[in-house]
Protein backbone atom coordinates (compact mmCIF):
# COMPACT_ATOMS: atom_id res chain seq x y z
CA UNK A 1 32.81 -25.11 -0.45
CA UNK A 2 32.63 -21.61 -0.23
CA UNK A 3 29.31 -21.48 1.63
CA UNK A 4 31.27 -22.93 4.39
CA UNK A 5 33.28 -19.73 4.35
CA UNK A 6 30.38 -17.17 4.39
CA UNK A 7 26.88 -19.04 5.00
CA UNK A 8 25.75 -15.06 4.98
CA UNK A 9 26.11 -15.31 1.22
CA UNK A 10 23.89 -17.99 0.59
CA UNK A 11 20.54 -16.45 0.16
CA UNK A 12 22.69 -13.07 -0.09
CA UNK A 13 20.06 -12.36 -3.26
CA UNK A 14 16.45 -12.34 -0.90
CA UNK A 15 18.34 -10.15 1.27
CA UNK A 16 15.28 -7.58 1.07
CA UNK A 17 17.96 -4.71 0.51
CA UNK A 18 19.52 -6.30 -2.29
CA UNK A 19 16.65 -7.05 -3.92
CA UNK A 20 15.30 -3.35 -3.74
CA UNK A 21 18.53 -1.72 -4.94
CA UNK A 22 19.78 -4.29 -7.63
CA UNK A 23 17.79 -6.40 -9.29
CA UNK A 24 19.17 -6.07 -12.10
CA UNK A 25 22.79 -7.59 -11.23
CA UNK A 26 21.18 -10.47 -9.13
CA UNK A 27 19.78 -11.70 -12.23
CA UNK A 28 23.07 -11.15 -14.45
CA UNK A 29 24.94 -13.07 -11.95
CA UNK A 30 22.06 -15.88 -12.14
CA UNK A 31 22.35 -15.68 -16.02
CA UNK A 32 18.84 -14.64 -16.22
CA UNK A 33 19.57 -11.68 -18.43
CA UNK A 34 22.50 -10.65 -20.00
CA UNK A 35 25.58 -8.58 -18.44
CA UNK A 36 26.21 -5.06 -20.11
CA UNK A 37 29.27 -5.79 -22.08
CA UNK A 38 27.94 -8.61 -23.83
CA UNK A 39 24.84 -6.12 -24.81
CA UNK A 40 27.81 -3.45 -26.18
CA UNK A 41 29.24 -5.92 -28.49
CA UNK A 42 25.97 -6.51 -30.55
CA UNK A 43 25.13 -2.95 -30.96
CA UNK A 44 27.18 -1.88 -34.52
CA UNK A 45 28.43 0.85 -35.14
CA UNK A 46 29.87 2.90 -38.44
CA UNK A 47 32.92 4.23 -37.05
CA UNK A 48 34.86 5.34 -34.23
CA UNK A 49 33.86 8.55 -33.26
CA UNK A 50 32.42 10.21 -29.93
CA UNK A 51 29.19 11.08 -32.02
CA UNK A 52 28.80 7.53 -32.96
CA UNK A 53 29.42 6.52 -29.62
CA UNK A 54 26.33 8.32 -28.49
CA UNK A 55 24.13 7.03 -31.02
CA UNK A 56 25.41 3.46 -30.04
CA UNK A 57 24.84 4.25 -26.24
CA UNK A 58 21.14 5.37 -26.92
CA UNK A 59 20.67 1.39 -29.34
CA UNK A 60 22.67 -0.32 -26.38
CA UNK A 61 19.93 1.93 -23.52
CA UNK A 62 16.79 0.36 -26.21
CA UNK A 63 18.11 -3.35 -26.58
CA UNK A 64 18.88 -3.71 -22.67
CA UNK A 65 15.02 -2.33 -22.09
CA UNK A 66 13.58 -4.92 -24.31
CA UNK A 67 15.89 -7.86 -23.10
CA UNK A 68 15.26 -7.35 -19.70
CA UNK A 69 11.29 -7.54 -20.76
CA UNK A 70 11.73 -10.24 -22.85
CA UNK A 71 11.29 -8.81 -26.04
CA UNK A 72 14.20 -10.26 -27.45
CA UNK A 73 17.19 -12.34 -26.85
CA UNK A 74 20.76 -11.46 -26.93
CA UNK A 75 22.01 -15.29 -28.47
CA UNK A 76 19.47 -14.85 -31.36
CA UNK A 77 21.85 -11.27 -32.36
CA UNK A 78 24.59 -11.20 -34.89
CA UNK A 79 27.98 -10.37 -33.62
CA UNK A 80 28.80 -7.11 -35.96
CA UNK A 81 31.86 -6.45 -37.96
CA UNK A 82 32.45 -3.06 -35.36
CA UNK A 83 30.64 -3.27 -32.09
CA UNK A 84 30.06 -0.75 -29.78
CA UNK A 85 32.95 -2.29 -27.44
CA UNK A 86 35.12 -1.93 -30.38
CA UNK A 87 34.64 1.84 -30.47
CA UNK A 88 35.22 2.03 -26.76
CA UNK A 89 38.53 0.53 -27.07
CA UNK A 90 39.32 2.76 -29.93
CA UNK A 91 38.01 6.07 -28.25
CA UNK A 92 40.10 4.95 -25.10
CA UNK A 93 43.48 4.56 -27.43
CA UNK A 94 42.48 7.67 -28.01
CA UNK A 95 42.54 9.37 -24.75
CA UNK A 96 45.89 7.43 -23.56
CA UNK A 97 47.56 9.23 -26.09
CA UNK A 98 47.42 11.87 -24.19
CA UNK A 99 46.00 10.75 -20.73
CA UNK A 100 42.63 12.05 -19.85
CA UNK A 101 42.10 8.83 -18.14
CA UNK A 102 41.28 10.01 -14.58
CA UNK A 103 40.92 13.46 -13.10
CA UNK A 104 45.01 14.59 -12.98
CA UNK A 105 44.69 14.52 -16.67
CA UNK A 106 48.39 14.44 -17.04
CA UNK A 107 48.12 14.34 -20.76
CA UNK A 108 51.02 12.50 -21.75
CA UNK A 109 51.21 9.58 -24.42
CA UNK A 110 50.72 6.42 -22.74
CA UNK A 111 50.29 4.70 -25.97
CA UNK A 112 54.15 5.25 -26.50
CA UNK A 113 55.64 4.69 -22.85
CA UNK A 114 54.99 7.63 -21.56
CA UNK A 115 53.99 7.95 -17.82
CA UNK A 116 52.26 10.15 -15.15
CA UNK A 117 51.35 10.20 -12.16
CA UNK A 118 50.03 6.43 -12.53
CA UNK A 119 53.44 5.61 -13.47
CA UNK A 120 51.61 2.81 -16.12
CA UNK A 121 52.34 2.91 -19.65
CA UNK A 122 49.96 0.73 -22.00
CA UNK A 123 50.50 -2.42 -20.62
CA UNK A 124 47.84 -4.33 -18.11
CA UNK A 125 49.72 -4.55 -14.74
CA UNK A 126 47.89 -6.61 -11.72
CA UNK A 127 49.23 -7.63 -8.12
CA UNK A 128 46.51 -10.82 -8.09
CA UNK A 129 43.80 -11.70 -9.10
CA UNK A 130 41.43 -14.64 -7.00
CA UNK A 131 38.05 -15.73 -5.56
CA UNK A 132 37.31 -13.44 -2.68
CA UNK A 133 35.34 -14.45 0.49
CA UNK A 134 35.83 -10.62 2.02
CA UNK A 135 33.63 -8.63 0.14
CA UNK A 136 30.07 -7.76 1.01
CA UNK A 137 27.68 -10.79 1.11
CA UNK A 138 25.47 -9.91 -2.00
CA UNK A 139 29.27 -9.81 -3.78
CA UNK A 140 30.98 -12.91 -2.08
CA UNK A 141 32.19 -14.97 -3.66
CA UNK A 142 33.88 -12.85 -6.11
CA UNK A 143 36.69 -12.96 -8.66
CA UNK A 144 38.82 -9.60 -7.79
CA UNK A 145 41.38 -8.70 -9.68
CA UNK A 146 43.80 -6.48 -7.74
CA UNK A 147 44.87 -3.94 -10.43
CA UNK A 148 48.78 -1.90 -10.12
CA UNK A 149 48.66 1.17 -8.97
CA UNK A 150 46.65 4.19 -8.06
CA UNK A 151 45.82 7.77 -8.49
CA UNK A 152 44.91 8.85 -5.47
CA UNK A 153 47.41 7.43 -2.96
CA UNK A 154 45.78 7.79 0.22
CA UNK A 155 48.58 8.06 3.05
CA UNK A 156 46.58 5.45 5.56
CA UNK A 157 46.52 2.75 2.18
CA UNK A 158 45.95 -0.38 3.97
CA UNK A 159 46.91 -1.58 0.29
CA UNK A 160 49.58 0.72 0.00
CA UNK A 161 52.35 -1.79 -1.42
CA UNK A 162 50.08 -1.93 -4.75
CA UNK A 163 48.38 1.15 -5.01
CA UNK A 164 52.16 2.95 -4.03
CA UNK A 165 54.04 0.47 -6.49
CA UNK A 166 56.04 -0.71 -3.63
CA UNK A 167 55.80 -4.47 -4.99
CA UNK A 168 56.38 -5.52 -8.65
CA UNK A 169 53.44 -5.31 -10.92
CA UNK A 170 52.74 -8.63 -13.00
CA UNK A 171 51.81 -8.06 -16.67
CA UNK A 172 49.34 -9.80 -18.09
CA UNK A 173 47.45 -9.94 -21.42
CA UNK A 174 43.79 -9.77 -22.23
CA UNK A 175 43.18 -13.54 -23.85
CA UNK A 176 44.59 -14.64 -20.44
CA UNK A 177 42.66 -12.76 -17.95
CA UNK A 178 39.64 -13.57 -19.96
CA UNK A 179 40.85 -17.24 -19.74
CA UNK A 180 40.65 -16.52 -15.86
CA UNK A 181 37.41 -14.70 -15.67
CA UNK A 182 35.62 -17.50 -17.57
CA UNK A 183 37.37 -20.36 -15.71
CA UNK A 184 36.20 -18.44 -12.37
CA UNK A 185 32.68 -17.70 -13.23
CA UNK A 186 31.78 -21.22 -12.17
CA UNK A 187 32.57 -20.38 -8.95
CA UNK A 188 32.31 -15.88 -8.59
CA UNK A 189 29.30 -14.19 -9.01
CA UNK A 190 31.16 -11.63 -10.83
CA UNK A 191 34.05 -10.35 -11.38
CA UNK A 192 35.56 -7.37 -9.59
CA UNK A 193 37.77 -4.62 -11.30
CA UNK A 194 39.93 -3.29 -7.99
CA UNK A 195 42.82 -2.15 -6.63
CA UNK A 196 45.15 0.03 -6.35
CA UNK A 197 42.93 1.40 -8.50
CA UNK A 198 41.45 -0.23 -12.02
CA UNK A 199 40.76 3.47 -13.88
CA UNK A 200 44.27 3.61 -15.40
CA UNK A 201 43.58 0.07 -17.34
CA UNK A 202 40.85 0.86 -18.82
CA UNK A 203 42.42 0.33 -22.35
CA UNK A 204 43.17 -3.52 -21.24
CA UNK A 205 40.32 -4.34 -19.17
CA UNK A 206 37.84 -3.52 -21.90
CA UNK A 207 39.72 -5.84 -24.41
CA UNK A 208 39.66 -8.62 -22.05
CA UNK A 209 35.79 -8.55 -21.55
CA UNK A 210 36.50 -8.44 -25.75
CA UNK A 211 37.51 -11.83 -25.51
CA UNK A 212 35.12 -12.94 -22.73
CA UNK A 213 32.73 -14.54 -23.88
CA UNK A 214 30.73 -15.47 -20.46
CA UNK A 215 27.90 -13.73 -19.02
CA UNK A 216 29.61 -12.12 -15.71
CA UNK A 217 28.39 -8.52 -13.83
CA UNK A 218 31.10 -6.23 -14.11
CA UNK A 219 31.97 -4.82 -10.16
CA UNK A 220 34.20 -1.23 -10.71
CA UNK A 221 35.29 -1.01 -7.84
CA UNK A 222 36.94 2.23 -7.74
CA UNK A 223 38.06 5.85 -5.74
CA UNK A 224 35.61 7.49 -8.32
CA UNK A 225 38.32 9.87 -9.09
CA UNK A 226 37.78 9.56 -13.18
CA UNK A 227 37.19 11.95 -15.96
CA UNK A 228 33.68 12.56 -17.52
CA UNK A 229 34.85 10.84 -20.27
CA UNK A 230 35.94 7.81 -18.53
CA UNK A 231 32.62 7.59 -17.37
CA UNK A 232 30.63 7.93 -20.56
CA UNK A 233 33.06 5.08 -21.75
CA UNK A 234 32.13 3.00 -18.59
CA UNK A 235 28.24 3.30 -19.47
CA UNK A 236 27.12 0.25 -21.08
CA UNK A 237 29.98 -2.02 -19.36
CA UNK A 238 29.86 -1.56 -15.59
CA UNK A 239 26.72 -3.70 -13.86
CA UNK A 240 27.41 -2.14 -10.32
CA UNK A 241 29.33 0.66 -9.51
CA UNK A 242 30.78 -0.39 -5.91
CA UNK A 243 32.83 2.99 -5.08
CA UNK A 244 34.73 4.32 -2.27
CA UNK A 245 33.30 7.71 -0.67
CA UNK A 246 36.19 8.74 1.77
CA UNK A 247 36.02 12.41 2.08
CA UNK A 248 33.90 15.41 2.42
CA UNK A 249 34.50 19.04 1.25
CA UNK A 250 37.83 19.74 2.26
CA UNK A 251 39.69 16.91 3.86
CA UNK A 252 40.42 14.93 0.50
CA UNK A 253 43.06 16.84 -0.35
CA UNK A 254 45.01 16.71 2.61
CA UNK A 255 45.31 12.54 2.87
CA UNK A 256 45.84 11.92 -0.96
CA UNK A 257 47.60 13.46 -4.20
CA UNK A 258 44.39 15.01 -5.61
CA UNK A 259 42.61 17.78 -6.02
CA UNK A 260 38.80 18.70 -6.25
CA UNK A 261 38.05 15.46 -4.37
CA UNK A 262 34.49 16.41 -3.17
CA UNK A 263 33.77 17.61 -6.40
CA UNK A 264 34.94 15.23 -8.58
CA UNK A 265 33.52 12.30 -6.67
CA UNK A 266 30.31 13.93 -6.42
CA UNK A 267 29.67 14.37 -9.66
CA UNK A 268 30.79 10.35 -10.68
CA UNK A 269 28.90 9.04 -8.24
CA UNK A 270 25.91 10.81 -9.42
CA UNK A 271 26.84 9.66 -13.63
CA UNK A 272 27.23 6.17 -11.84
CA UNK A 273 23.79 6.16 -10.24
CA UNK A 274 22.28 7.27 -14.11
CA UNK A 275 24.55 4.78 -15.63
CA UNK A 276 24.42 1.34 -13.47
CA UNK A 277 23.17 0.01 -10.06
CA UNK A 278 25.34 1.75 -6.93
CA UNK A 279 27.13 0.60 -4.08
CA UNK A 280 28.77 3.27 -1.94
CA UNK A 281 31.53 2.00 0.86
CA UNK A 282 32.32 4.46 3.39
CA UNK A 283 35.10 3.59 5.88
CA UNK A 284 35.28 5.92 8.68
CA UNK A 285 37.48 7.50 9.86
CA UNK A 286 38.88 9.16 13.29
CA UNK A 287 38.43 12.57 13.91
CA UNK A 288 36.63 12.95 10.35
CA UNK A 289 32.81 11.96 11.84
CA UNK A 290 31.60 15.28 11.41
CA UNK A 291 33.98 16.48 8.51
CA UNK A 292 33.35 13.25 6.32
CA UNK A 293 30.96 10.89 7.36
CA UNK A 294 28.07 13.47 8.10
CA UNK A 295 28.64 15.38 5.24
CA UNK A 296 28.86 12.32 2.94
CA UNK A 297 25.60 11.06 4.53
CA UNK A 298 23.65 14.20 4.01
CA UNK A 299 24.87 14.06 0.14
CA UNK A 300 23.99 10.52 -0.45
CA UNK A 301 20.12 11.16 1.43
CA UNK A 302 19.73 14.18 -0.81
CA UNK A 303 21.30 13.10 -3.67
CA UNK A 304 20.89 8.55 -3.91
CA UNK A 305 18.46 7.59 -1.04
CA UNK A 306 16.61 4.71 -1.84
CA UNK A 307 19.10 3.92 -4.87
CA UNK A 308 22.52 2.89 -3.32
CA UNK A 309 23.15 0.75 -0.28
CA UNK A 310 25.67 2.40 1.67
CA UNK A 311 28.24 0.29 3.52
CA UNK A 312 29.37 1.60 6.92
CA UNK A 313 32.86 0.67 7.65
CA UNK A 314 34.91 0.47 10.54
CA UNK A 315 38.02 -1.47 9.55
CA UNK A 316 40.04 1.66 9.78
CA UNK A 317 43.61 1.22 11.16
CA UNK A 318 46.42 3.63 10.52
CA UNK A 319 49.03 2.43 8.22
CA UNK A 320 51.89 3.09 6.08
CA UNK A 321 52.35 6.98 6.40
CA UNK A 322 49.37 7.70 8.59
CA UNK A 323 51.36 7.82 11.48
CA UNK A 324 52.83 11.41 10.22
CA UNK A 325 48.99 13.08 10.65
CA UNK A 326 48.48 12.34 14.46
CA UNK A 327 44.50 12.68 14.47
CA UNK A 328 44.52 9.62 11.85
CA UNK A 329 47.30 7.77 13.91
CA UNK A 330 45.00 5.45 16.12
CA UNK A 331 42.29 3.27 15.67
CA UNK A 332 38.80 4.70 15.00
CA UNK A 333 36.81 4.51 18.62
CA UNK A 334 33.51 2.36 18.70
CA UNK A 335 31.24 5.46 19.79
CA UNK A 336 32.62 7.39 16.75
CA UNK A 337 31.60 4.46 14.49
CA UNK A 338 27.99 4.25 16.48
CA UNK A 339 27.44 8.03 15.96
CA UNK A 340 28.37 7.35 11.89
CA UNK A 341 25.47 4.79 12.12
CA UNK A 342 22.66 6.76 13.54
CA UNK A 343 23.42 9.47 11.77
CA UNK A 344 22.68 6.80 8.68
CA UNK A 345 19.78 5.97 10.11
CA UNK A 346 17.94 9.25 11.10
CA UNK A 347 18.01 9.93 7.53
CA UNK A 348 16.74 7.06 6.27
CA UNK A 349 18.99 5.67 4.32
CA UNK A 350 19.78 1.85 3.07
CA UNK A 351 23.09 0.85 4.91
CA UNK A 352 24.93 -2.08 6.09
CA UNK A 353 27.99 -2.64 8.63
């Protein structure tokens, strides 16, 4: 039994915390109300256009408001002919044929083979996919699928055989990871898009919750490095954002392949927080306390406080190429960590460790 494995999970959802910054997923994953795909594909739609795709956001915004007071209930709703799902999968065919996927906007035609940075064409690639027992308590235990891949390539990866395609990616098709997802629910309270990174398949992971057909809380768990447009397809399918806040202003850059990092990130994780319920993961890291993890604090308190819970990390270790940037070649200290902490906590915000 899994609560043998992490009794801190077991009343995970009256963790005061949890129940102050999402309420809303505790009672998706209890099947109290519904999850936000299943909402998308009973909203119609007349065709597959961006303009639609606002009117259908603005139905899908209405219908959650009165199912989660009761007004109505999702199993009672037609399934239409064209659902609002339907036009995100079409509208993301769309941008893969020339890849506006995530920020490096490479623009070529994944739809025909063609690859980027990402190195992924139009096929689904994953590394595994399981119930995990390592995530935070209020996710444990969750169904993570480890997507191929990644567009940022941080050099200190501690996944860095995935996310820099150093193993084989499996393909796999949508009826079968739905096939997983629903087999799993019985035990997951959700199911968690990861990686490597899950931005770059989009196109498939939206056509397996197609075929799902069980109420699950979608977890992106993602760099945050997307385009707008990702994100505006994301609304109305992710149930909690749980994102990875690495870098402040200028140091983004120097560890990854991106660019605009503080920027970029900023700007998602404030869509996200519109969009969905937020969980921001921070790992520190050495010699970047001041750098970083002040100046990612001091955003979040201006920006989130009181509407993310922030999870301080210090599993930092260097690996793969981190050895080549010697003030990221150790172990982070513990009175760097306990400085990252109080910092969190003279301004008030709602963290873990």
């Amino acid at each position: 039994m899994w609560e043998l494995l992490r009794p801190d999970a077991i009343n995970a959802f009256k963790h005061p915390l949890v129940l102050k910054i999402l309420p809303r997923y505790i009672k998706v994953s209890t099947d109290e109300l519904p999850c936000n795909f299943l909402i998308a594909k009973k909203i119609e739609v007349e065709d597959f256009s961006w303009k639609e795709h606002s009117r259908g956001m603005k139905r899908l915004k209405e219908m959650r408001k009165d199912l989660d007071e009761g007004k109505m209930k999702l199993d009672e709703m037609e399934n239409p002919e064209k659902s609002l799902l339907d036009l995100k999968i079409k509208l993301v065919e769309g941008m893969m044929k020339a890849c506006e996927l995530c920020e490096h906007k490479c623009f070529v035609n994944r739809m025909k083979g063609k690859r980027g940075l990402c190195h992924l064409g139009k096929d689904m690639l994953i590394s595994s996919e399981f119930i995990h027992m390592g995530e935070e308590f209020f996710i444990t235990p969750s169904h993570t699928i480890f997507f191929y891949s990644c567009n940022m390539k941080c050099v200190f990866c501690q996944n860095y055989t995935i996310s820099h395609m150093m193993e084989e990616g499996k393909k796999i098709g949508e009826k079968e990871l739905a096939r997983l997802i629903e087999e799993k629910r019985d035990v997951a309270r959700n199911v968690n898009f990861v990686g490597g990174e899950p931005t770059m398949h989009l196109l498939g992971i939206l056509k397996t919750l197609r075929e799902c057909k069980r109420n699950v809380p979608v977890v992106w768990n993602s760099n945050m490095y997307m385009s707008e447009k990702t994100m505006k397809i994301l609304d109305g399918i992710v149930d909690v954002y749980l994102t990875d806040f690495k870098f402040g202003k200028t140091c983004g850059e120097k560890y990854t392949c991106v660019k605009d990092y503080w920027k970029i990130v900023t700007r998602n994780h404030l869509l996200a927080s519109e969009q969905a319920e937020v969980v921001v993961r921070h790992l520190v890291l050495p010699n970047h306390v001041e750098c970083c993890s002040f100046v990612i604090l001091e955003w979040l308190a201006e920006h989130l406080k009181g509407r993310c819970i922030i999870n301080i990390m210090d599993q930092y270790r260097p690996e793969f190429k981190a050895f080549r940037y010697p003030e990221i070649a150790r172990s982070l200290k513990v009175s760097e960590f306990h400085r990252v902490v109080e910092k969190a906590e003279q301004l008030g915000l709602d963290f873990i460790t």
